[in-house]
C-alpha atoms as a PDB file:
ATOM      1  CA  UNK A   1       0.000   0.000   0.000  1.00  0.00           C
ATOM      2  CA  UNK A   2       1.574   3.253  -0.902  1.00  0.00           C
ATOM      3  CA  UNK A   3       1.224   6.319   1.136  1.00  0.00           C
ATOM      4  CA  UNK A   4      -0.225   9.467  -0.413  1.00  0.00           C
ATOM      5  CA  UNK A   5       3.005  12.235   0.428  1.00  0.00           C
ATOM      6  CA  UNK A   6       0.389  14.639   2.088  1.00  0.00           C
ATOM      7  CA  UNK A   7      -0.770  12.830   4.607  1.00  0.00           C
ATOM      8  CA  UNK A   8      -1.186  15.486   7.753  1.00  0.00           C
ATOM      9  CA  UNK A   9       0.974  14.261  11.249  1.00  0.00           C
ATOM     10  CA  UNK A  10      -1.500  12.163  13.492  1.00  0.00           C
ATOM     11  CA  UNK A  11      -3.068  14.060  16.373  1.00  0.00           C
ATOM     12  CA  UNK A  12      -1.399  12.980  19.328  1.00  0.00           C
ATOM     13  CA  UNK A  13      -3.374  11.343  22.066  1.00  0.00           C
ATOM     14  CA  UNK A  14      -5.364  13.391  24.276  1.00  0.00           C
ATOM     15  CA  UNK A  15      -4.931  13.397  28.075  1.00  0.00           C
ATOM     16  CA  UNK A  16      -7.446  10.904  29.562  1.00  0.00           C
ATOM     17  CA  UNK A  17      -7.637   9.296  26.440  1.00  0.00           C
ATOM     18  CA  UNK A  18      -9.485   5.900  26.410  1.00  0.00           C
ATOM     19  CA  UNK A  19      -8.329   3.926  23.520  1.00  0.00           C
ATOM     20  CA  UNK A  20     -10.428   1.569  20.745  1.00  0.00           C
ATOM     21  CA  UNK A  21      -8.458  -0.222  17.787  1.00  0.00           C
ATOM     22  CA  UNK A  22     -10.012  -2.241  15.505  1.00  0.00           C
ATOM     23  CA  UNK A  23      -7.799  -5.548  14.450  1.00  0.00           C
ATOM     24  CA  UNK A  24      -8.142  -6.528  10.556  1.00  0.00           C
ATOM     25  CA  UNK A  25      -6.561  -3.262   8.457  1.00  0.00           C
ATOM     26  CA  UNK A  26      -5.914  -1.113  11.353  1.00  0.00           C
ATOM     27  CA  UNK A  27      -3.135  -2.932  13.636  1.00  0.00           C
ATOM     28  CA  UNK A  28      -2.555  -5.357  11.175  1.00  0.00           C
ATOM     29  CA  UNK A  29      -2.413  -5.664   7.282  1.00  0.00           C
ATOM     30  CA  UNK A  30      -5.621  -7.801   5.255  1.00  0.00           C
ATOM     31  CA  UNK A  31      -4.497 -10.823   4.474  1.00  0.00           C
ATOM     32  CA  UNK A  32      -5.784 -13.274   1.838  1.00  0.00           C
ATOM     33  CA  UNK A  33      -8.011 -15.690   4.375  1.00  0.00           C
ATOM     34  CA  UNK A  34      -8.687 -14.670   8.303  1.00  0.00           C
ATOM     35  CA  UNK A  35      -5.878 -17.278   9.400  1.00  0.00           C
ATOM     36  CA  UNK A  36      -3.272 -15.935   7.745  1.00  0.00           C
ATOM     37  CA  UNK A  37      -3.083 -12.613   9.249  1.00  0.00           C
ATOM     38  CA  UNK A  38       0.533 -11.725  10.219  1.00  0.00           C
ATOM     39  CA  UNK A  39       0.734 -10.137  14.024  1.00  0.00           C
ATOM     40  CA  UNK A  40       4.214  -7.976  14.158  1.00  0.00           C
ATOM     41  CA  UNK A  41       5.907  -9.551  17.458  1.00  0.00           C
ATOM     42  CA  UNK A  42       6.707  -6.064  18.432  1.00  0.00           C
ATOM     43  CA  UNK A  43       2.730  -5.400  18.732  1.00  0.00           C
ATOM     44  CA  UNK A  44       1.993  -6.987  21.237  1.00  0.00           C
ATOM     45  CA  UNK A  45       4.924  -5.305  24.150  1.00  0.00           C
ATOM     46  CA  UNK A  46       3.153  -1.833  22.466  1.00  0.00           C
ATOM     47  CA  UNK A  47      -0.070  -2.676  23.365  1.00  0.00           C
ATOM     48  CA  UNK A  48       0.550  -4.152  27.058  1.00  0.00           C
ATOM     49  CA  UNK A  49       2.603  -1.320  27.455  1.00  0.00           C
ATOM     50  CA  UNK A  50       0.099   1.438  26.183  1.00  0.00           C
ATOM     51  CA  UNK A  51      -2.758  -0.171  28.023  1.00  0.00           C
ATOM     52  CA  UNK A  52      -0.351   0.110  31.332  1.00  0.00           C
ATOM     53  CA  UNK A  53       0.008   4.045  30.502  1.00  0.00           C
ATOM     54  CA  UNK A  54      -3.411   4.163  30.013  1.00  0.00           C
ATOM     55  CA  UNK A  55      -4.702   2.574  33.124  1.00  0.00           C
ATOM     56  CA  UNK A  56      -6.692  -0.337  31.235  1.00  0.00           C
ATOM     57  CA  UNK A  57      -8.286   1.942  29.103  1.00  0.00           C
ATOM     58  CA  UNK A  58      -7.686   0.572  26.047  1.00  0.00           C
ATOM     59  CA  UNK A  59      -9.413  -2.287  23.795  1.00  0.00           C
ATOM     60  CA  UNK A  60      -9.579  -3.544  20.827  1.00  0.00           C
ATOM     61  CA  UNK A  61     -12.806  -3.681  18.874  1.00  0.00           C
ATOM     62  CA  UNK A  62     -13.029  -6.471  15.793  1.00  0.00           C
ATOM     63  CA  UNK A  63     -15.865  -8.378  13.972  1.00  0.00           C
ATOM     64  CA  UNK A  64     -14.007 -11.517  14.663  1.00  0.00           C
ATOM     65  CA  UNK A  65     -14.752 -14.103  17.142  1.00  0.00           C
ATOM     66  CA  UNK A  66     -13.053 -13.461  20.896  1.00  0.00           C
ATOM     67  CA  UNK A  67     -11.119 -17.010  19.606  1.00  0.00           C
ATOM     68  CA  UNK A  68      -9.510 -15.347  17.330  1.00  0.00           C
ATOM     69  CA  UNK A  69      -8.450 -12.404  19.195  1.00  0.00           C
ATOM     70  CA  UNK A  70      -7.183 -14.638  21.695  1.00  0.00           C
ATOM     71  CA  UNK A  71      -4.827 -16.459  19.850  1.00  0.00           C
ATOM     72  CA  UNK A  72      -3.487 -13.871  17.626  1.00  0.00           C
ATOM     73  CA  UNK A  73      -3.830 -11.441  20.596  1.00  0.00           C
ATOM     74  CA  UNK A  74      -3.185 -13.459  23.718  1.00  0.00           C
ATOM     75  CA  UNK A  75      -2.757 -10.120  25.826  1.00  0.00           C
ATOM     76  CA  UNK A  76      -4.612  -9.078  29.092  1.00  0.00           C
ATOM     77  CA  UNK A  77      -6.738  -6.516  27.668  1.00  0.00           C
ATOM     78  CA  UNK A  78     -10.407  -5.936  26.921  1.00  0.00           C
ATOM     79  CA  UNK A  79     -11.342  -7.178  23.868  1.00  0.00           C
ATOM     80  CA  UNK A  80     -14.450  -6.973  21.890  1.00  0.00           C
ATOM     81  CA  UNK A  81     -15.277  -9.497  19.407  1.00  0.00           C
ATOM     82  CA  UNK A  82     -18.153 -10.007  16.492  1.00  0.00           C
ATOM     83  CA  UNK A  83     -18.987  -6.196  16.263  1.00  0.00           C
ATOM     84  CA  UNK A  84     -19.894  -5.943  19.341  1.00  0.00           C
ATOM     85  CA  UNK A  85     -21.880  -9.726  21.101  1.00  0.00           C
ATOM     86  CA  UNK A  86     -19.039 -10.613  22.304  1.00  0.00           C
ATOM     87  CA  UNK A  87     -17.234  -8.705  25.410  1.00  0.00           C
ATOM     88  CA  UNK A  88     -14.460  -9.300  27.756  1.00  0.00           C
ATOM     89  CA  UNK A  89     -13.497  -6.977  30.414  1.00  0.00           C
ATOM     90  CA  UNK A  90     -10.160  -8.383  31.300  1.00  0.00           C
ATOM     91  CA  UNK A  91      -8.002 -11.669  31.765  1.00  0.00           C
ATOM     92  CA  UNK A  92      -9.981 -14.147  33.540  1.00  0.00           C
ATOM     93  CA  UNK A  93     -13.036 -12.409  32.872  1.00  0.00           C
ATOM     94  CA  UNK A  94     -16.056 -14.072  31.305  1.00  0.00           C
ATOM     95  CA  UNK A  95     -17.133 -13.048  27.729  1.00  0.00           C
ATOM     96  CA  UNK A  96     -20.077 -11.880  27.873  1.00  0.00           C
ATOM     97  CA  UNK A  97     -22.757 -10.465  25.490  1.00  0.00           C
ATOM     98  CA  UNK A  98     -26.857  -9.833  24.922  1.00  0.00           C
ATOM     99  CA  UNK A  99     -28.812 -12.218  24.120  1.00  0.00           C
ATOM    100  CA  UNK A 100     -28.525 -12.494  20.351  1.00  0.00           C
ATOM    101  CA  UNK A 101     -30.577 -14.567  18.037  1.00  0.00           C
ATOM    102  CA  UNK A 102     -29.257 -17.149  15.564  1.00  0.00           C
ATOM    103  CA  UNK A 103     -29.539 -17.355  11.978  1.00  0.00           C
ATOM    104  CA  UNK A 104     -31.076 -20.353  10.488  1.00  0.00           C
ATOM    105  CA  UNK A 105     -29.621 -23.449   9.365  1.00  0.00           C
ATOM    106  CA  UNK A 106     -30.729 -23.213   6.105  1.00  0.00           C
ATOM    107  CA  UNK A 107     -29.278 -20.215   5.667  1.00  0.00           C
ATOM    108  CA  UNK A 108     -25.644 -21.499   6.520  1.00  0.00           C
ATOM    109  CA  UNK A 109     -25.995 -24.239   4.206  1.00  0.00           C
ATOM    110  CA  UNK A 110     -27.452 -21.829   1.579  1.00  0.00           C
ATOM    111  CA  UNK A 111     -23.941 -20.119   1.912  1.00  0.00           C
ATOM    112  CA  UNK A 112     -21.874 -22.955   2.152  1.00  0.00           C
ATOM    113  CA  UNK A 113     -23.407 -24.265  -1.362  1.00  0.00           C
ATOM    114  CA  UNK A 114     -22.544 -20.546  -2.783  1.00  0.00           C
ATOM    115  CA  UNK A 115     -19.063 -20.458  -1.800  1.00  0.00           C
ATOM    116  CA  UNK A 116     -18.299 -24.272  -3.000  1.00  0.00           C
ATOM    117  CA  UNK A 117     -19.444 -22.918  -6.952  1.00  0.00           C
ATOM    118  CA  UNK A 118     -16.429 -20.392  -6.483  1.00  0.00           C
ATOM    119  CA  UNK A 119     -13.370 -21.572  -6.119  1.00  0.00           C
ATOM    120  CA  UNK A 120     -11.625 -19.221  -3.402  1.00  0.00           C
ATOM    121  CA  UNK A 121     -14.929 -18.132  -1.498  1.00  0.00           C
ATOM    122  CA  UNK A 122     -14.904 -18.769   2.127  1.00  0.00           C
ATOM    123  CA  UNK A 123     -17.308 -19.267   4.241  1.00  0.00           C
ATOM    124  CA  UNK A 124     -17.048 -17.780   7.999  1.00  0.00           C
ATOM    125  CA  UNK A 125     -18.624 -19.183  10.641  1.00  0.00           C
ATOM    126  CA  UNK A 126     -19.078 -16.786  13.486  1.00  0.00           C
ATOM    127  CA  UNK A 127     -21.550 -17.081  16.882  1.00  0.00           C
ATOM    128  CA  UNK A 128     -24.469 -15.231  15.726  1.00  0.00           C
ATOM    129  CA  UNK A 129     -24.370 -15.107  12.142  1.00  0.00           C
ATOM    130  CA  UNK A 130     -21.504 -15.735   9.179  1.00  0.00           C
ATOM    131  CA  UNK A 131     -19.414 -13.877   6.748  1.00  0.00           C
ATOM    132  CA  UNK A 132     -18.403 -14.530   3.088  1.00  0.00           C
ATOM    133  CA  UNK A 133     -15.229 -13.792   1.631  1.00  0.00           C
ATOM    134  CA  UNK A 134     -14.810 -13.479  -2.156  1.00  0.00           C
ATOM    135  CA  UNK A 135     -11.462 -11.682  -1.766  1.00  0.00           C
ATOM    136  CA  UNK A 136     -10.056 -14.569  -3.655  1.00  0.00           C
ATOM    137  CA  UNK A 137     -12.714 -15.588  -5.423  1.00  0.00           C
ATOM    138  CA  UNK A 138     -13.484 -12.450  -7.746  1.00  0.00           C
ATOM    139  CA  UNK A 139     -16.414  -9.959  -8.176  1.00  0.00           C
ATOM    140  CA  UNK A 140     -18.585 -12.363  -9.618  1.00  0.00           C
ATOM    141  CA  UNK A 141     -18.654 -14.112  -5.855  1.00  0.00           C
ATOM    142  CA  UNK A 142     -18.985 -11.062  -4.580  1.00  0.00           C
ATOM    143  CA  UNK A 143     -22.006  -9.765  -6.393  1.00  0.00           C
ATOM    144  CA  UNK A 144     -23.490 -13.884  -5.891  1.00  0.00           C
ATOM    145  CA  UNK A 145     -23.076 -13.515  -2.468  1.00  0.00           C
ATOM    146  CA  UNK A 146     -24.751 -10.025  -2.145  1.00  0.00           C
ATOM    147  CA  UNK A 147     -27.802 -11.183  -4.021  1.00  0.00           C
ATOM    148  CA  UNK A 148     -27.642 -14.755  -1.732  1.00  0.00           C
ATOM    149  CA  UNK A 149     -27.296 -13.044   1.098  1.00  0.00           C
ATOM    150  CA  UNK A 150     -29.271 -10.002   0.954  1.00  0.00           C
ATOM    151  CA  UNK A 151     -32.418 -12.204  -0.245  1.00  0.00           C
ATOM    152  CA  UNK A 152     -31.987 -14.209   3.137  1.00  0.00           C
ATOM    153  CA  UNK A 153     -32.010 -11.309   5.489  1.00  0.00           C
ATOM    154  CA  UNK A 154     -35.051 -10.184   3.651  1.00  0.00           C
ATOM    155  CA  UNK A 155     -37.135 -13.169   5.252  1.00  0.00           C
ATOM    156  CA  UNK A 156     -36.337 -11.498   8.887  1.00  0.00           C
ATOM    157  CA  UNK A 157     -35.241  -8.176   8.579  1.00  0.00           C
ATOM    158  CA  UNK A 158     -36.368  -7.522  11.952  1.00  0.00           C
ATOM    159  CA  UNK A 159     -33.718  -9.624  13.231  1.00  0.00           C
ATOM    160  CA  UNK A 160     -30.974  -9.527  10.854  1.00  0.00           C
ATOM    161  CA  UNK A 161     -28.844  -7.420   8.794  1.00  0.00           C
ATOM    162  CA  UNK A 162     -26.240  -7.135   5.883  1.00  0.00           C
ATOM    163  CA  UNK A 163     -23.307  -5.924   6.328  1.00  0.00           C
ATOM    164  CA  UNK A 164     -20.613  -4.549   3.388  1.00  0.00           C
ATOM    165  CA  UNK A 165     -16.862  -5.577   4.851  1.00  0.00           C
ATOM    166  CA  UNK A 166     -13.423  -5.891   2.433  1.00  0.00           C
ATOM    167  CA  UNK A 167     -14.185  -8.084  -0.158  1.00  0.00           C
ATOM    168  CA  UNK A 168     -17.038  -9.674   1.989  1.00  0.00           C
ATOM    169  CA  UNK A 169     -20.189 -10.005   3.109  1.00  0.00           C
ATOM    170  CA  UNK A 170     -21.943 -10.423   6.612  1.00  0.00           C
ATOM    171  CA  UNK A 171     -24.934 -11.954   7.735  1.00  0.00           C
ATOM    172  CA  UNK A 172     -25.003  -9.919  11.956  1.00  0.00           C
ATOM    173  CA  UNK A 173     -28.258  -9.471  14.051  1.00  0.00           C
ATOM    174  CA  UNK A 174     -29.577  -6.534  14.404  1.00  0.00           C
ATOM    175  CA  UNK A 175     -28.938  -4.251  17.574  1.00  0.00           C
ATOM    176  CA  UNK A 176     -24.777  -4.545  17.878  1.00  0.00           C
ATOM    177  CA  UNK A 177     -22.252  -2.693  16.767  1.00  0.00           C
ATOM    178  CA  UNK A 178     -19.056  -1.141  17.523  1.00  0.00           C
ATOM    179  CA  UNK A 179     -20.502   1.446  18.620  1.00  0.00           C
ATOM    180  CA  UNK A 180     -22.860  -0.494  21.028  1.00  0.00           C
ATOM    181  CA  UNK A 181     -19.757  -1.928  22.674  1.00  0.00           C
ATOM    182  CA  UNK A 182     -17.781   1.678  23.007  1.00  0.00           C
ATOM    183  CA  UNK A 183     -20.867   3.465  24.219  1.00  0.00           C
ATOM    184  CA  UNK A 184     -21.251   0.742  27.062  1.00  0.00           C
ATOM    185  CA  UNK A 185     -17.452   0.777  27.969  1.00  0.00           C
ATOM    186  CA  UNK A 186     -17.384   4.574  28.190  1.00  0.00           C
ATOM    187  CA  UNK A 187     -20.025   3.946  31.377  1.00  0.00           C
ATOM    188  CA  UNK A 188     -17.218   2.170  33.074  1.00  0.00           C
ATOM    189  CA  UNK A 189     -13.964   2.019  34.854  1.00  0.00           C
ATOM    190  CA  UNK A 190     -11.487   2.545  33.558  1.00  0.00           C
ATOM    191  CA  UNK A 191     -13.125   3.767  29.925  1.00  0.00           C
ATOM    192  CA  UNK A 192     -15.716   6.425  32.079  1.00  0.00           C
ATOM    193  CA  UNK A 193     -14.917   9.702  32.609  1.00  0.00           C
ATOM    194  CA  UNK A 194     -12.154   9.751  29.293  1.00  0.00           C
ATOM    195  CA  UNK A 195     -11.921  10.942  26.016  1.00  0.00           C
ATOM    196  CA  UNK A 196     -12.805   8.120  23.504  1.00  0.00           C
ATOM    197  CA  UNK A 197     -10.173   7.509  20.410  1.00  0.00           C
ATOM    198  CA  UNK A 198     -11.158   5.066  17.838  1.00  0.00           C
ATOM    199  CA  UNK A 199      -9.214   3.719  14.969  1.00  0.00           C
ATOM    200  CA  UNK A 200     -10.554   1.804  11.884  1.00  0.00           C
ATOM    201  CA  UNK A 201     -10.437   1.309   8.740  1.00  0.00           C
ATOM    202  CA  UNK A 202     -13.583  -0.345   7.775  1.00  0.00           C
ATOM    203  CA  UNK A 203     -17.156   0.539   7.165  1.00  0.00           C
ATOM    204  CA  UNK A 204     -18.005  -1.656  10.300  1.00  0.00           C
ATOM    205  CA  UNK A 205     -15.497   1.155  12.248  1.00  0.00           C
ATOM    206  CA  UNK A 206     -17.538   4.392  10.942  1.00  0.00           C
ATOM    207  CA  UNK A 207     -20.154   3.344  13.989  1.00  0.00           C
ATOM    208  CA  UNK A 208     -17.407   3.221  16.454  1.00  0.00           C
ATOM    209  CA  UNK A 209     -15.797   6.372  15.509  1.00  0.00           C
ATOM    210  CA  UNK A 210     -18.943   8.450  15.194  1.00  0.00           C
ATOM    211  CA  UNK A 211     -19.949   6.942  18.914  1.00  0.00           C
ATOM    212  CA  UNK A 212     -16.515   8.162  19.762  1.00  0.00           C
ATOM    213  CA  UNK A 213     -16.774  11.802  18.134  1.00  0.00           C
ATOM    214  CA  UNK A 214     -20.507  11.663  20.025  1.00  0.00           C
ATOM    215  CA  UNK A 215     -18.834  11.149  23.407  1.00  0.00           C
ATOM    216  CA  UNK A 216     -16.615  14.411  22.735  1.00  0.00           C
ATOM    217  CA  UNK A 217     -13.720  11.838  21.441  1.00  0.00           C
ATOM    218  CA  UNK A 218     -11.976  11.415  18.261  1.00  0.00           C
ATOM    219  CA  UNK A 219     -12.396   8.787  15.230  1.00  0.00           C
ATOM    220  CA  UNK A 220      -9.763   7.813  12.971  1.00  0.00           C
ATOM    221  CA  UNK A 221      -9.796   6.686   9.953  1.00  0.00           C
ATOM    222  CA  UNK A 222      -6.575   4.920   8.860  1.00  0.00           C
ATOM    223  CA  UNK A 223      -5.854   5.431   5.733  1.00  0.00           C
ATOM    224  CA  UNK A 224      -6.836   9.586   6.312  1.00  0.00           C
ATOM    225  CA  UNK A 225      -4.573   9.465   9.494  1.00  0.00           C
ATOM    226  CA  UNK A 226      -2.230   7.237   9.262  1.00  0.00           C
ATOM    227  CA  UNK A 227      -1.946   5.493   5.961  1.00  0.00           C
ATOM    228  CA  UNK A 228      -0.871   1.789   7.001  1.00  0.00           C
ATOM    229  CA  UNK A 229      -1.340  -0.435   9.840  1.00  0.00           C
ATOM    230  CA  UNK A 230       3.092   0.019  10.126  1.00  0.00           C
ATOM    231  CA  UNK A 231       2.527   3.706  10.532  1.00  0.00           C
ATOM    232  CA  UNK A 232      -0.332   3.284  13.079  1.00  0.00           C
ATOM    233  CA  UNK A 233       2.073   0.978  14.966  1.00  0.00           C
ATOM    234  CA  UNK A 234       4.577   3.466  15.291  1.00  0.00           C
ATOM    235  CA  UNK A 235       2.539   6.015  16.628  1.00  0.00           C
ATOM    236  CA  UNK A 236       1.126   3.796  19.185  1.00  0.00           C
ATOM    237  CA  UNK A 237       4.928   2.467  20.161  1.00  0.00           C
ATOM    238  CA  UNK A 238       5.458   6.586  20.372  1.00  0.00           C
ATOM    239  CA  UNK A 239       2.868   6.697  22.800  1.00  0.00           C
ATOM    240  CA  UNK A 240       3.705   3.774  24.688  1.00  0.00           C
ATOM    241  CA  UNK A 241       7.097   4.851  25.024  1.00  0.00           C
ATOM    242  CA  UNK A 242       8.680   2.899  22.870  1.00  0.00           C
ATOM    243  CA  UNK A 243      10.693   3.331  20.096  1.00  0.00           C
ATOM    244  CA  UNK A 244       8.877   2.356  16.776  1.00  0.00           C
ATOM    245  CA  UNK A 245      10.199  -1.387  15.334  1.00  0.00           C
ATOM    246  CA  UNK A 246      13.054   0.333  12.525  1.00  0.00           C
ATOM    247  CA  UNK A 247      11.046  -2.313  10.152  1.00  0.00           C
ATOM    248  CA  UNK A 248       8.225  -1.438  10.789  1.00  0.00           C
ATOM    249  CA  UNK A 249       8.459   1.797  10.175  1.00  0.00           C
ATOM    250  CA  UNK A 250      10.423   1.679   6.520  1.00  0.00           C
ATOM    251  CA  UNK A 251       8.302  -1.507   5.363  1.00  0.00           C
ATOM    252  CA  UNK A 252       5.895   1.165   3.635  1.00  0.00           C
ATOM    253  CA  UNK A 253       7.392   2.019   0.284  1.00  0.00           C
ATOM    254  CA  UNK A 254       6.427   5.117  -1.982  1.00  0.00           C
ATOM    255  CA  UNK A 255       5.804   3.696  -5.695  1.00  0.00           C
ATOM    256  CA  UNK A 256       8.887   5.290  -6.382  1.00  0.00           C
ATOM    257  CA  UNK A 257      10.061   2.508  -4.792  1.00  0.00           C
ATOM    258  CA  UNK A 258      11.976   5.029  -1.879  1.00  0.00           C
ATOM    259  CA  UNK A 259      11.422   4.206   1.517  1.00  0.00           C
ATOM    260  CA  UNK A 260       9.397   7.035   3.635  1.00  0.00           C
ATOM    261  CA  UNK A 261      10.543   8.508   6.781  1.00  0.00           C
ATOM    262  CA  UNK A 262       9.489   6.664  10.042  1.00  0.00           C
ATOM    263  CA  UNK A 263       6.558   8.549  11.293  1.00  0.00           C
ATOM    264  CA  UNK A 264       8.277   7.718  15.143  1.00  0.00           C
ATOM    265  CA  UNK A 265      10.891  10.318  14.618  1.00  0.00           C
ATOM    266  CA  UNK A 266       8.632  13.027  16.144  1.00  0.00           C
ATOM    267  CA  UNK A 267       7.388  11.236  19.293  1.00  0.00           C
ATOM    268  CA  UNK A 268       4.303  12.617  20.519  1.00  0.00           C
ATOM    269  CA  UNK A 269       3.998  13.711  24.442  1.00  0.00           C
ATOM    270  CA  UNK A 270       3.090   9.705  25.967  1.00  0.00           C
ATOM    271  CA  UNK A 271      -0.330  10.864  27.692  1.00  0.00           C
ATOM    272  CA  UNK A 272       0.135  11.459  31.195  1.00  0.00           C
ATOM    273  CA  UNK A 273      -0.355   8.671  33.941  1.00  0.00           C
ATOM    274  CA  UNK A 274      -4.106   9.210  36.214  1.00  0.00           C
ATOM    275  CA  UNK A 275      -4.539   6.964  39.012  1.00  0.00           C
ATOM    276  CA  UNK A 276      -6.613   4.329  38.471  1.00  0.00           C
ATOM    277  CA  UNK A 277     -10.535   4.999  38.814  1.00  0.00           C
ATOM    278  CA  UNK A 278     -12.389   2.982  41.350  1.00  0.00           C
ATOM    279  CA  UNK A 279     -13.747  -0.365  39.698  1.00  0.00           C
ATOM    280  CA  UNK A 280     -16.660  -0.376  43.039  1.00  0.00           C
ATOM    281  CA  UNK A 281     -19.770  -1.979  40.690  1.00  0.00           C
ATOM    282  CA  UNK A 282     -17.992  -2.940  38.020  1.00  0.00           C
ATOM    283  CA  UNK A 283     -19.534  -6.121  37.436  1.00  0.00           C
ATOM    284  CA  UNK A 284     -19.585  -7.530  33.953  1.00  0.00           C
ATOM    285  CA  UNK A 285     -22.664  -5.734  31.974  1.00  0.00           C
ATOM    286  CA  UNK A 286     -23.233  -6.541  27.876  1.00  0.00           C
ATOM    287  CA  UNK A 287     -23.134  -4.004  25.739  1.00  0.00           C
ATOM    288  CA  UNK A 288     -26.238  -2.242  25.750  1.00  0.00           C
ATOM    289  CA  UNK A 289     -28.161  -3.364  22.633  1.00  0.00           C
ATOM    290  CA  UNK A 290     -28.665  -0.009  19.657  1.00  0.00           C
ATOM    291  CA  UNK A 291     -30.429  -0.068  16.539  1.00  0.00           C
ATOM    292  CA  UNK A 292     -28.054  -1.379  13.239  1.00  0.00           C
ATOM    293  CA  UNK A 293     -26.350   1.658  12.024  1.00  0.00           C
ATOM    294  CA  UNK A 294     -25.733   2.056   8.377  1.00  0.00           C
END
């Protein structure tokens, strides 16, 4: 991906700052299937460290299942999986979520059937609902798959909803988002009483940024702020008080094939350090269910 040469310098964080980062495209590049995303070692010391400076108040937000963020992620922060139904407020914690309905059957095997005519099309299972990738499989999948799907959430559109990703489509129930989960972790310690960030790249990450810039925060979009996932990590290694991963930071190339300065060599003030709020009544509450957001 090549970075356009007037890109502004990302705001630094503010004080107080409560922190959401979305996963696939933001802290790490797409990849060609979900299991073959590449995690930069250095990623995950600047994201324990952050979320030390930060007093907990940082998670990251993703469509994907909590699995997943687990094992690519296997860090003692809150995470938020599946857009949202899926919450976990620390290690040990439960993961917890509203009480979702499921799609049915029929519809999974309706999928299944349409991504076995095209070779590369992937179906993705998830708790409450599926996705299907065509990113390999061409436009043709992707247009089958919109009609496919978009017929099926027709039959309960009370319930259900379709939702436009990279090169794929998802079948999600109605009444979570990213911005359900960030407006319920705002009400509590450590997120309450901060000023929300979110970063994302996606149309699933336009809800959590404008339920960010609603709560008086900030929402970034990557490839306006930052460019790459490499340059995000180096601001967030600035911030953490680290300095940036050297490949990181020159792994971005500008098509005249010249390597672009390390966005790291301007560190931006590290936030200061708050004591930590009291977590009296914290127990574990779902994310309080919204309307689907467009």
């Amino acid at each position: 991906m090549s970075v356009p040469s007037s890109l502004p310098e990302p705001p630094p964080l503010p004080p107080r700052a409560a922190l959401f980062l979305d996963f696939d495209g933001t802290l790490v590049e797409i990849a060609p299937t979900p299991d073959a995303v590449r995690v930069p070692p250095a990623l995950l010391s600047v994201l324990g460290r952050l979320a030390r400076r930060l007093d907990g108040a940082l998670a990251v937000v993703s469509g994907r299942p909590m699995r997943d963020l687990d094992r690519f992620l296997p860090l003692p922060v809150v995470k938020v999986g599946d857009h949202g139904a899926a919450l976990r407020l620390g290690p040990g914690a439960p993961v917890i979520g509203p009480h979702l309905p499921l799609p049915p059957p029929e519809w999974r095997a309706r999928a299944a059937a349409l991504a076995e005519r095209f070779p590369g099309a992937l179906l993705e299972e998830k708790a409450h609902g599926f996705v299907l990738h065509y990113r390999l499989a061409g436009p043709e999948a992707g247009e089958a798959a919109r009609e496919l799907l978009s017929a099926l959430v027709a039959e309960q559109p009370e319930r259900f909803a379709l939702l436009a990703a990279r090169k794929a489509w998802e079948v999600r129930p109605r009444g979570v988002s990213k911005a359900s989960a960030v407006a319920a972790l705002m009400t509590r310690p450590p997120f309450a009483g901060r000023v929300p960030v979110f970063v994302g790249d996606d149309a699933t990450d336009e809800e959590g940024m404008a339920e960010a810039r609603s709560g008086g925060g900030i929402g970034l979009r990557l490839q306006d702020a930052f460019g790459t996932p490499a340059r995000l990590r180096a601001w967030l290694a600035a911030h953490a008080g680290e300095e940036a991963d050297v490949s990181a930071a020159t792994e971005e190339k500008m098509d005249e094939g010249q390597a672009r300065p390390a966005t790291a060599t301007r560190r931006p003030a590290a936030p200061p350090r708050h004591a930590a709020p009291s977590r009296s009544g914290s127990g574990a509450v779902p994310p309080r269910p919204q309307g689907a957001r467009s």
